[in-house]
C-alpha atoms as a PDB file:
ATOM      1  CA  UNK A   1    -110.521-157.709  42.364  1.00  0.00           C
ATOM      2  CA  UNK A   2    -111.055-154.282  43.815  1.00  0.00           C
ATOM      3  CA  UNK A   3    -107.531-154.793  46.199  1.00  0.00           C
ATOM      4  CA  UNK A   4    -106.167-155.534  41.917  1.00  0.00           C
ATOM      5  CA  UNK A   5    -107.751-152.313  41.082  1.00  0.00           C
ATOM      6  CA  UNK A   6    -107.238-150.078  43.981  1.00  0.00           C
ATOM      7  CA  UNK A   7    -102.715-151.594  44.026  1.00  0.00           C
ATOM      8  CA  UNK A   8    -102.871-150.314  40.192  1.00  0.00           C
ATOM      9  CA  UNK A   9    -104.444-146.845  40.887  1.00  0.00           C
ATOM     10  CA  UNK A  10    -101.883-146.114  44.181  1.00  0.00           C
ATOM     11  CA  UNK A  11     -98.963-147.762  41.997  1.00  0.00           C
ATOM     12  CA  UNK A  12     -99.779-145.213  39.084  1.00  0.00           C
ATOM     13  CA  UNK A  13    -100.346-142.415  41.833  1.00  0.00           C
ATOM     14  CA  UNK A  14    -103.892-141.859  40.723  1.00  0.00           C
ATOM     15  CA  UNK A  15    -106.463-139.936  43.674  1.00  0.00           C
ATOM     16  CA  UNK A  16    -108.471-142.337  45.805  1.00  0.00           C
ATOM     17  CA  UNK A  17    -111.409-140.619  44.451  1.00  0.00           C
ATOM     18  CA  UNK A  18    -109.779-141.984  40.663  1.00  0.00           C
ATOM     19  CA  UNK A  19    -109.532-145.149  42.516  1.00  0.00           C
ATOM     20  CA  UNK A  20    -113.175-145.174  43.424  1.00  0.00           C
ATOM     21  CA  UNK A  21    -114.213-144.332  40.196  1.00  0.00           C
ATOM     22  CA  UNK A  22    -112.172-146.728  38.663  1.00  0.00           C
ATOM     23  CA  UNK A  23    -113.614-149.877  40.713  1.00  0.00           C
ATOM     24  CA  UNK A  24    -117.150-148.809  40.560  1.00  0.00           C
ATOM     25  CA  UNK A  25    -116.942-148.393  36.419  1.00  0.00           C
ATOM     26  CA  UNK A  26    -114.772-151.869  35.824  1.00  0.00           C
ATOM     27  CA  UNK A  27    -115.502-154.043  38.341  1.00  0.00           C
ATOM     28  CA  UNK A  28    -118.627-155.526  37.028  1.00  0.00           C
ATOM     29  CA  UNK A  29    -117.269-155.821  33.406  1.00  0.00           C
ATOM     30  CA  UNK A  30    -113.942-157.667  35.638  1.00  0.00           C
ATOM     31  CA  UNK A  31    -116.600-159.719  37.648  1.00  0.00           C
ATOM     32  CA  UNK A  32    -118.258-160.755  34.132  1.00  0.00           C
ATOM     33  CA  UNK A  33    -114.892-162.056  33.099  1.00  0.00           C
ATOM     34  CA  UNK A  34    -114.533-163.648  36.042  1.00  0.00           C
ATOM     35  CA  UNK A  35    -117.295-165.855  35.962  1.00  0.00           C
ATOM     36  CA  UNK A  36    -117.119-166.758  32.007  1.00  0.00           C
ATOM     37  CA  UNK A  37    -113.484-168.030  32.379  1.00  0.00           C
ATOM     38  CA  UNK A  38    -113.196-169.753  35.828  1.00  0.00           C
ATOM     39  CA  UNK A  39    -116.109-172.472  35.521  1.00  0.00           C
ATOM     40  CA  UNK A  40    -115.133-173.681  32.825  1.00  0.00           C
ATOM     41  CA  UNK A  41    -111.580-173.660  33.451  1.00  0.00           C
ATOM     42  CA  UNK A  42    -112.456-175.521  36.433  1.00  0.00           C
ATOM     43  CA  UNK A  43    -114.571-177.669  34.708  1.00  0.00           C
ATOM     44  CA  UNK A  44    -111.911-178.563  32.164  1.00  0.00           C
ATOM     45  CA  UNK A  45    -108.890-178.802  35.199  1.00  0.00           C
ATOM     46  CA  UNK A  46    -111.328-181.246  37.202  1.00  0.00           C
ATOM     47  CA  UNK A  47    -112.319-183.529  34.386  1.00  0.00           C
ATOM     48  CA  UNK A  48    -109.069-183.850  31.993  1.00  0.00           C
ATOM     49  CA  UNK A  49    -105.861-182.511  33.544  1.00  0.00           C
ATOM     50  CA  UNK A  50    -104.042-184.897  35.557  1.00  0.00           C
ATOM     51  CA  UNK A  51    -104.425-184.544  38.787  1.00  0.00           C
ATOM     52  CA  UNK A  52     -99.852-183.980  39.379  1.00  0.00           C
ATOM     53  CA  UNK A  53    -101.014-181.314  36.793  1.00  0.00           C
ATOM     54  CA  UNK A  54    -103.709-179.293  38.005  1.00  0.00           C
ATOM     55  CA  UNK A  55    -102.034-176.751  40.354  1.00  0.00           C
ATOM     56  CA  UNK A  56     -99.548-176.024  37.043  1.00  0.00           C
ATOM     57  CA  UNK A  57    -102.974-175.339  35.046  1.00  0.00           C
ATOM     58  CA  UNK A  58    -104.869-173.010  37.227  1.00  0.00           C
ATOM     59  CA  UNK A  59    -101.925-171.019  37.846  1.00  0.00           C
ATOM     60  CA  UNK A  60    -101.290-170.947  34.016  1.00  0.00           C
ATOM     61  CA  UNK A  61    -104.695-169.764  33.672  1.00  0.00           C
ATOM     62  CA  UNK A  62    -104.212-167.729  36.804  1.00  0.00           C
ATOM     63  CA  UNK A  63    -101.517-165.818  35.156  1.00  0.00           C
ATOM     64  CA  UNK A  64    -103.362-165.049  31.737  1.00  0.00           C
ATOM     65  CA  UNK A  65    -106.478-163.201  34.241  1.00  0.00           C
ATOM     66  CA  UNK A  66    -104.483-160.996  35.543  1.00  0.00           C
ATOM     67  CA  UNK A  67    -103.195-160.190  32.455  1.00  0.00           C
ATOM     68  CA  UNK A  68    -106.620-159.627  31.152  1.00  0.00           C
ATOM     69  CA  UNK A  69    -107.489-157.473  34.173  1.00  0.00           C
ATOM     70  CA  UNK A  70    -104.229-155.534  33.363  1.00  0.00           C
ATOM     71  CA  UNK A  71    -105.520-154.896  29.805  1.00  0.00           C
ATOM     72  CA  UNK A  72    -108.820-153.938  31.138  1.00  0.00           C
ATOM     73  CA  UNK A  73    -107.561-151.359  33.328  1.00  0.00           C
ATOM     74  CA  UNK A  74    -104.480-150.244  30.709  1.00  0.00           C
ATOM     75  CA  UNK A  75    -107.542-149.578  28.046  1.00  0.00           C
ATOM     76  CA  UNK A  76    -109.629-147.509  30.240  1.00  0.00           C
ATOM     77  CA  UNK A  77    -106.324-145.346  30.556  1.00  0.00           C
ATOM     78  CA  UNK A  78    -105.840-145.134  26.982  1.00  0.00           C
ATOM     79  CA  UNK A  79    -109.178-144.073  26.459  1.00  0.00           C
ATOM     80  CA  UNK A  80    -108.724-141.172  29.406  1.00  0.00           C
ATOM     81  CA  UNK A  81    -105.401-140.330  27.831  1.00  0.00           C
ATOM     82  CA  UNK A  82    -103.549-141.371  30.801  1.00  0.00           C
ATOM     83  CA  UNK A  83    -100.409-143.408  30.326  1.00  0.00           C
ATOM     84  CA  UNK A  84     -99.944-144.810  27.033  1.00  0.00           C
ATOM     85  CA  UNK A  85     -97.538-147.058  25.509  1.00  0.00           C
ATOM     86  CA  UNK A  86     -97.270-149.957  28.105  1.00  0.00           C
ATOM     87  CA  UNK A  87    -100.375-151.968  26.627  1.00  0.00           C
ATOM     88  CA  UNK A  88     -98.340-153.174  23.700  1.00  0.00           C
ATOM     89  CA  UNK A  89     -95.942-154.350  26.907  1.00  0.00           C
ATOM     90  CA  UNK A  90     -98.843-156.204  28.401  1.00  0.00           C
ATOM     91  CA  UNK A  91    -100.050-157.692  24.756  1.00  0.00           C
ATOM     92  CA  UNK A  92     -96.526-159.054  24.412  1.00  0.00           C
ATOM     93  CA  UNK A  93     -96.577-160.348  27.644  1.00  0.00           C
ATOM     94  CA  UNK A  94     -99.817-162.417  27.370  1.00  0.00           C
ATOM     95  CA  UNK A  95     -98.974-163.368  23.746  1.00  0.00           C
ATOM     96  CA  UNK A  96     -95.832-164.980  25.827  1.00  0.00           C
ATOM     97  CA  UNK A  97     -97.882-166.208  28.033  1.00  0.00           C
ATOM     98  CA  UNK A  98    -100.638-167.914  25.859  1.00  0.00           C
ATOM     99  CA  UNK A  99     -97.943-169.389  24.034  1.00  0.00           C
ATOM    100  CA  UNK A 100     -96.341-171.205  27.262  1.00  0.00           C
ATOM    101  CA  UNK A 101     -99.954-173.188  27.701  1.00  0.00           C
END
């Protein structure tokens, strides 16, 4: 997750000292996410999705992370006043997304 965090700093341009800042402040709330969703998605992919089906699932699931991890870092933005305007881009595209699985 900090390679996630550090692309989307360089990709907006931000200072590696931004960067830095960045990971340390949402890393552990990323981490927390992390290990809510993916044992029981696990969990659930192990015990009832069939097994031609699994690989499909996680990288459903995969898919909607990222997305979260995208909101995560879009909000802290909002909240510096840097960049606004592409979250409702990243809502739609989860709302897409969500509605796929």
């Amino acid at each position: 997750m900090t390679v996630f965090f550090a692309y989307l700093g360089l990709v907006a341009g931000d200072s590696f000292g931004a960067i830095q800042s960045k990971i340390s402040t949402d890393l552990l709330s990323a981490c927390k996410g992390s290990w809510k969703e993916w044992p029981f998605v696990h969990t659930v992919n192990f015990r009832f999705v069939p097994t031609q089906h699994r690989l499909l699932f996680i990288n459903g699931v995969q898919i909607l992370f990222i997305v979260f991890l995208r909101l995560l870092e879009r909000s802290k933005r909002s909240v510096e006043g840097i960049g606004g305007g592409e979250m409702e881009g990243s809502v739609m595209i989860y709302s897409r997304t969500a509605s796929l699985l």
